[in-house]
C-alpha atoms as a PDB file:
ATOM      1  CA  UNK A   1       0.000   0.000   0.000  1.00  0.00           C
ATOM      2  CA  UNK A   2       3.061   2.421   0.596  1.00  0.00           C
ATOM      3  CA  UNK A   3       4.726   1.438  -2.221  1.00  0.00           C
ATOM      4  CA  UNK A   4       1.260   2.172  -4.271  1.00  0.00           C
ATOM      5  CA  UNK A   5       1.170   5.548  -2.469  1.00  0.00           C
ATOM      6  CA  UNK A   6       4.696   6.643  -3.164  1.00  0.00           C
ATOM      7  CA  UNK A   7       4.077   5.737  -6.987  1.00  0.00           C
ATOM      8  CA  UNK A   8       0.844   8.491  -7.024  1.00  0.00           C
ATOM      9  CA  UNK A   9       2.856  10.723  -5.446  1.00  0.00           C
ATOM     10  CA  UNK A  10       6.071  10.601  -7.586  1.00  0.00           C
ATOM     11  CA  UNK A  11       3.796  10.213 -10.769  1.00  0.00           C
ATOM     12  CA  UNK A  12       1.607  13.563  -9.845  1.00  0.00           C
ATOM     13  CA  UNK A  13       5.080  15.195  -9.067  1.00  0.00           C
ATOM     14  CA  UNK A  14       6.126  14.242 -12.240  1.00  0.00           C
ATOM     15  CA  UNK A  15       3.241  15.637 -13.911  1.00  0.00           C
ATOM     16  CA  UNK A  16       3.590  18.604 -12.293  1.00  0.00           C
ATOM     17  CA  UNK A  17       7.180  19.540 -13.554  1.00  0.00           C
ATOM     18  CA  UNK A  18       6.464  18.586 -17.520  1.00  0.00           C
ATOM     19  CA  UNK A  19       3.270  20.498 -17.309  1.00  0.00           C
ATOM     20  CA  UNK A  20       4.441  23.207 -18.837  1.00  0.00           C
ATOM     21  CA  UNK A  21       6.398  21.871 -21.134  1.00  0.00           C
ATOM     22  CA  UNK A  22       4.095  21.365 -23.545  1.00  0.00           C
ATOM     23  CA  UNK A  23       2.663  24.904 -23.867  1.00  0.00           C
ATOM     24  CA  UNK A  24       6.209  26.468 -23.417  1.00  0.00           C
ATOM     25  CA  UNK A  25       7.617  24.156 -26.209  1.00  0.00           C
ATOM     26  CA  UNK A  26       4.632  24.932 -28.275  1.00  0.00           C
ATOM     27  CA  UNK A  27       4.818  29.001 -27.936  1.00  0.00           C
ATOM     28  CA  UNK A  28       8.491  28.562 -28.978  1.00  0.00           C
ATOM     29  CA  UNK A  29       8.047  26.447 -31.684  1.00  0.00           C
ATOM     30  CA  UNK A  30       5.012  28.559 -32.730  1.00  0.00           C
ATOM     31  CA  UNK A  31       6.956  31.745 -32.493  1.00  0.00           C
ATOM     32  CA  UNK A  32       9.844  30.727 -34.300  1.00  0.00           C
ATOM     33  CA  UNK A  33       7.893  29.429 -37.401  1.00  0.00           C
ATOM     34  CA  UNK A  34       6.305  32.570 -37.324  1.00  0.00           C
ATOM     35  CA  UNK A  35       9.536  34.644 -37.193  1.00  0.00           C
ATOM     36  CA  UNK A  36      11.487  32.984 -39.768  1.00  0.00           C
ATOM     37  CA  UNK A  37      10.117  35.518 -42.166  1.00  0.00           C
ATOM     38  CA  UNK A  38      10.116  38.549 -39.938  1.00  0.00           C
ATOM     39  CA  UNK A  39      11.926  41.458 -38.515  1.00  0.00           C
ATOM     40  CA  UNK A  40      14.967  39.838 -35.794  1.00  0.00           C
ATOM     41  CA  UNK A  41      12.830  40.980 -32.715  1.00  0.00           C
ATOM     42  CA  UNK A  42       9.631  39.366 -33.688  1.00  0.00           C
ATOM     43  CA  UNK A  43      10.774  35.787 -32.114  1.00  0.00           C
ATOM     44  CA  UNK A  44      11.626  37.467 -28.388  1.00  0.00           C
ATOM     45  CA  UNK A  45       8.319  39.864 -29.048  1.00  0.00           C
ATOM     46  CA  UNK A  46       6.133  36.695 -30.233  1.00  0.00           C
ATOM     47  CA  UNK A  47       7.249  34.519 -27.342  1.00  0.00           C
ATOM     48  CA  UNK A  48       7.195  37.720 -24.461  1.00  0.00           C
ATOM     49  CA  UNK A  49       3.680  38.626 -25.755  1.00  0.00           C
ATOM     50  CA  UNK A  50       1.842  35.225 -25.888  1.00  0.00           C
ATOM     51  CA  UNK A  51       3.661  34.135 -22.274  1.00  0.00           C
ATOM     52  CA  UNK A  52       1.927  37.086 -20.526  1.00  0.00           C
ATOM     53  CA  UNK A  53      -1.077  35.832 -20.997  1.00  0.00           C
ATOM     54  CA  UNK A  54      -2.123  33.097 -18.255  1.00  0.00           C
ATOM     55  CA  UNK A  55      -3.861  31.065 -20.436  1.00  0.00           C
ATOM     56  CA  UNK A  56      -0.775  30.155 -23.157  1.00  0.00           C
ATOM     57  CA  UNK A  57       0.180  28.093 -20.115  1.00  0.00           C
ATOM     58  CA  UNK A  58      -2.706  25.796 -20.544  1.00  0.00           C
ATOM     59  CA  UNK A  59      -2.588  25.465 -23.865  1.00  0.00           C
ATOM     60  CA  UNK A  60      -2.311  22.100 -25.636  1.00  0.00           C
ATOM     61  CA  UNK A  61      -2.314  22.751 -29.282  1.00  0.00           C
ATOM     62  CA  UNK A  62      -1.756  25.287 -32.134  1.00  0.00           C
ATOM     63  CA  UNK A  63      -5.536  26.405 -32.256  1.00  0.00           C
ATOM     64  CA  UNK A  64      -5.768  26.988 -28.497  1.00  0.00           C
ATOM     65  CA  UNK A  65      -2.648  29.199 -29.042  1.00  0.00           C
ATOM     66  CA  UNK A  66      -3.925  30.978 -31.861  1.00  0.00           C
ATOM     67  CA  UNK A  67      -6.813  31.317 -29.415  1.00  0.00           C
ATOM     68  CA  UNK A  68      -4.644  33.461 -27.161  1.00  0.00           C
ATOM     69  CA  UNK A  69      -2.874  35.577 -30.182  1.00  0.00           C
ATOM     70  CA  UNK A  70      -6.538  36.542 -30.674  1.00  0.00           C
ATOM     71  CA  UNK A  71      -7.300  37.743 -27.493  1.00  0.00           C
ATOM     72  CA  UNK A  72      -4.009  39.624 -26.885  1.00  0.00           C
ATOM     73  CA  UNK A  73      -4.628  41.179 -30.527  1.00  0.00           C
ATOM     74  CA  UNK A  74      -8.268  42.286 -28.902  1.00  0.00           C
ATOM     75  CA  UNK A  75      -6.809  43.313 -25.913  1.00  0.00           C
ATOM     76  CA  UNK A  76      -4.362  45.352 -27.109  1.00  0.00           C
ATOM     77  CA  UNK A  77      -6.583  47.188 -30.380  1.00  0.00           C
ATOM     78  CA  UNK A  78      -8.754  48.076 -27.308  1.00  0.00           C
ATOM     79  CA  UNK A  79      -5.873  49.850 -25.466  1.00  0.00           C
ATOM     80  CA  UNK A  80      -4.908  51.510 -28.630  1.00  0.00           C
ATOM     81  CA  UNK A  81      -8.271  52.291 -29.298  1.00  0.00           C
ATOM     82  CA  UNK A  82      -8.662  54.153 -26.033  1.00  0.00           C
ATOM     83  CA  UNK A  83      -5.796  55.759 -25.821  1.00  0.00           C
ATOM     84  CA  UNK A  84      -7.169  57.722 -28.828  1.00  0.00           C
ATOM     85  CA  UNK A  85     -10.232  58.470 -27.127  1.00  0.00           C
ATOM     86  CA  UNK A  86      -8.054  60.139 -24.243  1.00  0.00           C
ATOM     87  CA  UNK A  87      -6.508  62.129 -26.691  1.00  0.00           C
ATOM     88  CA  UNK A  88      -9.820  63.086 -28.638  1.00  0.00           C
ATOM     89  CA  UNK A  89     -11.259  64.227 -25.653  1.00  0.00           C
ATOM     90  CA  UNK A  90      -7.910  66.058 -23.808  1.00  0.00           C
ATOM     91  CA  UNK A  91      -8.237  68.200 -27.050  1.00  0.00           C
ATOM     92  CA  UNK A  92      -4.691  68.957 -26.323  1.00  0.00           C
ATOM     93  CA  UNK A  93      -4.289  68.463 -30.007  1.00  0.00           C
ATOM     94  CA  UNK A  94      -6.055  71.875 -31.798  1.00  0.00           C
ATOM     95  CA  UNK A  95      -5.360  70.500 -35.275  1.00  0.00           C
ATOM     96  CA  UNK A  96      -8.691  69.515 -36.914  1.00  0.00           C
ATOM     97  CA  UNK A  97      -6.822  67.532 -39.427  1.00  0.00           C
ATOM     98  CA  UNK A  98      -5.351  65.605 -36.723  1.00  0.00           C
ATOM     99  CA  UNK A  99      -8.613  64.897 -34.478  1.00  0.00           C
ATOM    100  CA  UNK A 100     -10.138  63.974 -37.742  1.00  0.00           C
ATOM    101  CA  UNK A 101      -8.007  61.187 -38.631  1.00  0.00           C
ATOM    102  CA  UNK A 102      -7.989  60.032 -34.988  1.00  0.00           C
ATOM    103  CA  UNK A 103     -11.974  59.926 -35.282  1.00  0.00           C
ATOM    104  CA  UNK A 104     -11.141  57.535 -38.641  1.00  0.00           C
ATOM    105  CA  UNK A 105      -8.711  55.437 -36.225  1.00  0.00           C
ATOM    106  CA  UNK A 106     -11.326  55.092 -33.688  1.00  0.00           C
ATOM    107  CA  UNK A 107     -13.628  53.658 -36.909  1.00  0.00           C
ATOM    108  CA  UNK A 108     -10.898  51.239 -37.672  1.00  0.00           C
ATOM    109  CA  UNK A 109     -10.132  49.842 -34.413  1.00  0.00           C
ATOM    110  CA  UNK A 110     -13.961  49.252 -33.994  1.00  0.00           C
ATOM    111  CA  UNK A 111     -13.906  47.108 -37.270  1.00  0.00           C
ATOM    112  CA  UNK A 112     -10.651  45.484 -35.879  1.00  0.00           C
ATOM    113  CA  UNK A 113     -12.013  44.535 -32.993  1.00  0.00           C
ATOM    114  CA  UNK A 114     -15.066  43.091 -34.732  1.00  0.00           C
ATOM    115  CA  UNK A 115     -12.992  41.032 -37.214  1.00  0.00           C
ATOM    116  CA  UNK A 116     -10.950  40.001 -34.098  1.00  0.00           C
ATOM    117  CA  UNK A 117     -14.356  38.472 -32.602  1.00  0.00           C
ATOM    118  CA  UNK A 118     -15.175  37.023 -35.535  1.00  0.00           C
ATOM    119  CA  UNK A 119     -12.100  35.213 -35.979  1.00  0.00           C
ATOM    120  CA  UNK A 120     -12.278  33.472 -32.373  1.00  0.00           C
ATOM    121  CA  UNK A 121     -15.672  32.578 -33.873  1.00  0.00           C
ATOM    122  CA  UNK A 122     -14.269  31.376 -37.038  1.00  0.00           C
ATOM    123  CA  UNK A 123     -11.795  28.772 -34.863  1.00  0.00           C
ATOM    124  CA  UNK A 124     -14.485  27.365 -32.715  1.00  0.00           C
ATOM    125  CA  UNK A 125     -16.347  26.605 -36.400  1.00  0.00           C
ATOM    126  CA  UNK A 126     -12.866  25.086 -37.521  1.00  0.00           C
ATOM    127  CA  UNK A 127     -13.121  27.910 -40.617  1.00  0.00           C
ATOM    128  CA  UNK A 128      -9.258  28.339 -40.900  1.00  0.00           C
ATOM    129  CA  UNK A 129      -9.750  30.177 -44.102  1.00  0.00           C
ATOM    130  CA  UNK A 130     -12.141  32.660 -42.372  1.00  0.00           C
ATOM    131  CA  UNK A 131      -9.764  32.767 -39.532  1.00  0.00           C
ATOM    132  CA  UNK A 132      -6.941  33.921 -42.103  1.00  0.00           C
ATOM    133  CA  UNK A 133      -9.094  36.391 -43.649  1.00  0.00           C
ATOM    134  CA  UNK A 134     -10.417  37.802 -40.727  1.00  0.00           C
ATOM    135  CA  UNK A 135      -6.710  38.444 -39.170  1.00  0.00           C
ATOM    136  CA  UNK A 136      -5.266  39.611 -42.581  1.00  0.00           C
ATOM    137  CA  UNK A 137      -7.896  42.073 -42.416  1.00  0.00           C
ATOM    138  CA  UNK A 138      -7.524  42.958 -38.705  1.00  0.00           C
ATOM    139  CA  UNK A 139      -4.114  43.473 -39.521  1.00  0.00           C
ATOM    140  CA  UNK A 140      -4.177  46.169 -41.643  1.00  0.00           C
ATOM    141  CA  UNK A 141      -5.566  48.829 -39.304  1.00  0.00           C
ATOM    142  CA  UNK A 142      -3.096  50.131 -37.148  1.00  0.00           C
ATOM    143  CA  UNK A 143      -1.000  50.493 -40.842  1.00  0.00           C
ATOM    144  CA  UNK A 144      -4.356  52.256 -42.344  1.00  0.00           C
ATOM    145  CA  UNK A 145      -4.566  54.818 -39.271  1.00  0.00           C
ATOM    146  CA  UNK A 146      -0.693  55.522 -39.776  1.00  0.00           C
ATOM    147  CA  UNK A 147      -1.431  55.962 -43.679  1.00  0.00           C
ATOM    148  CA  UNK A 148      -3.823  58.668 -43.131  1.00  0.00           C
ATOM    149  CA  UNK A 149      -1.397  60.466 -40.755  1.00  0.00           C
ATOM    150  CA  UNK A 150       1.437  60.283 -43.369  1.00  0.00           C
ATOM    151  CA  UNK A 151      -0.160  60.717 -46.685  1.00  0.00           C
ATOM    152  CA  UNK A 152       0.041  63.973 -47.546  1.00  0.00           C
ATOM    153  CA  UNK A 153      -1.432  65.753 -44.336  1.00  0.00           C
ATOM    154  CA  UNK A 154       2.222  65.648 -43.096  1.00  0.00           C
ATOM    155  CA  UNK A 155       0.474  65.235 -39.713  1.00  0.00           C
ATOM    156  CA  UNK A 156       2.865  63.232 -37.021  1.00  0.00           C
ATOM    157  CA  UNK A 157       0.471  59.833 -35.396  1.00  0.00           C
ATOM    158  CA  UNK A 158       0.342  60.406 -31.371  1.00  0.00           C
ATOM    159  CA  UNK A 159       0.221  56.124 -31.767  1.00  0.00           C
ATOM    160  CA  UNK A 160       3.132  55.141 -34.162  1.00  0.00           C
ATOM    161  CA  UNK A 161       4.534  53.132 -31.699  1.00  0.00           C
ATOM    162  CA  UNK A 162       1.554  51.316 -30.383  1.00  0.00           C
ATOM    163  CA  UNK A 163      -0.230  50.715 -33.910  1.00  0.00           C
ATOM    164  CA  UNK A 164       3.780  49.139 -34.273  1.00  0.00           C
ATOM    165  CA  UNK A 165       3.221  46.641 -31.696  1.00  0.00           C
ATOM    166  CA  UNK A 166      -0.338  46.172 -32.668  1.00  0.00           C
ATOM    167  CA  UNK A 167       0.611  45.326 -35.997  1.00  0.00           C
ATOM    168  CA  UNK A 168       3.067  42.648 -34.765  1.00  0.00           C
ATOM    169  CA  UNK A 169       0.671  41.331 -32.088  1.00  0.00           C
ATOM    170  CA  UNK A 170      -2.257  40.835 -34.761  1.00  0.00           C
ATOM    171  CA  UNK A 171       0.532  39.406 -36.781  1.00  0.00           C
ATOM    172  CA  UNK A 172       1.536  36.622 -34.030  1.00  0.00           C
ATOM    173  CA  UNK A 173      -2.089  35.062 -34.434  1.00  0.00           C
ATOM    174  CA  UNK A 174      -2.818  35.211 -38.044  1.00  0.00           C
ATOM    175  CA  UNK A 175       1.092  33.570 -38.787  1.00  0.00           C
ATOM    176  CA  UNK A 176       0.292  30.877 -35.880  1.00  0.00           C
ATOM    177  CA  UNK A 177      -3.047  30.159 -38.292  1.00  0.00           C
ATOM    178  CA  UNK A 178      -1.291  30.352 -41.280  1.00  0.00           C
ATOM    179  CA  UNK A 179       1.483  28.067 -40.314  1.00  0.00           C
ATOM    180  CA  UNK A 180      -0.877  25.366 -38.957  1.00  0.00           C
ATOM    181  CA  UNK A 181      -3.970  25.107 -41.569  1.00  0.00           C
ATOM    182  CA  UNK A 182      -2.797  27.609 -44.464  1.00  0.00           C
ATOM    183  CA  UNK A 183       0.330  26.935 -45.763  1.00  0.00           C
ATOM    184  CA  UNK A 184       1.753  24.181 -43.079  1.00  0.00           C
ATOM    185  CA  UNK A 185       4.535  22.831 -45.785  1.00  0.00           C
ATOM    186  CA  UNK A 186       5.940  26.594 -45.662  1.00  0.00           C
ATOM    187  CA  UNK A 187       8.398  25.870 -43.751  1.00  0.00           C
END
């Protein structure tokens, strides 16, 4: 009966120290399929970003990690998005030019984060296409609010640098669906 006891407890110890191995082999993996292609901070930037988030410990495959890209992409298009609203109503900023192509960022993150939805949707339905779409699209928003800023209004973005990281984080979620159910032989 000892013996039997010992066993449980050395086999639940066990368990305990390769439990997150999986999910930590998988991020890294994960992030450095995605980064073979990219700029050489998105592998430390893909694995920081998807480790903050509690739940990419409990992850067990590529769809429940993609899972987690989404929902640190909606997180942080949120945060983006109200940091503009801050700024919109500080009215620090008396260029009308300016507030008005914040007003079209606020439009954009508001479609982003609807696409964003709709792609956690799309993985519970097993759509991968849709999922791809619906990132590609979500994608491009942070670069479309920067576009309007640097057309030919010559106005300076107060949120270069976080449409930059948003950018890269919606990026970490739609290469993590890409690699898996895409284009899987990519690489």
């Amino acid at each position: 009966m000892k013996f039997l006891i010992y066993r449980v407890v050395f086999f639940l110890l066990l368990n305990a120290f390769t439990a997150n191995r999986v999910p930590d082999s998988l991020i890294r993996d994960s992030c450095k399929k995605s980064s073979k292609h990219s700029e050489p901070h998105f592998y430390k930037f893909c694995i920081a970003s998807i480790s903050e988030n509690p739940d990419s410990q409990k992850v067990k495959n590529i769809d429940e990690l993609t899972v987690v890209g989404v929902q640190n992409a909606i997180s942080n298009m949120t945060n983006v998005k109200e940091i503009v609203e801050k700024i919109l109503k500080e009215r620090n900023n008396k260029n009308k030019l300016s507030m008005q192509m914040l007003r079209q960022c606020l439009k954009l993150y508001s479609q982003g984060n609807d696409l964003l939805t709709k792609s956690l949707e799309y993985i519970k339905l097993r759509d991968f296409d849709k999922v791809h779409n619906s990132l590609r699209n979500a994608r491009v928003v942070p670069r479309e609010c920067e576009m309007g800023f640097n057309d030919d209004n010559k106005q300076k973005s107060p949120v270069t640098k976080e449409n930059d990281v948003l950018f890269d984080v919606v990026n970490i979620a739609q290469s993590f669906n890409y690699n898996a159910h895409i284009n899987p032989h990519r690489i």
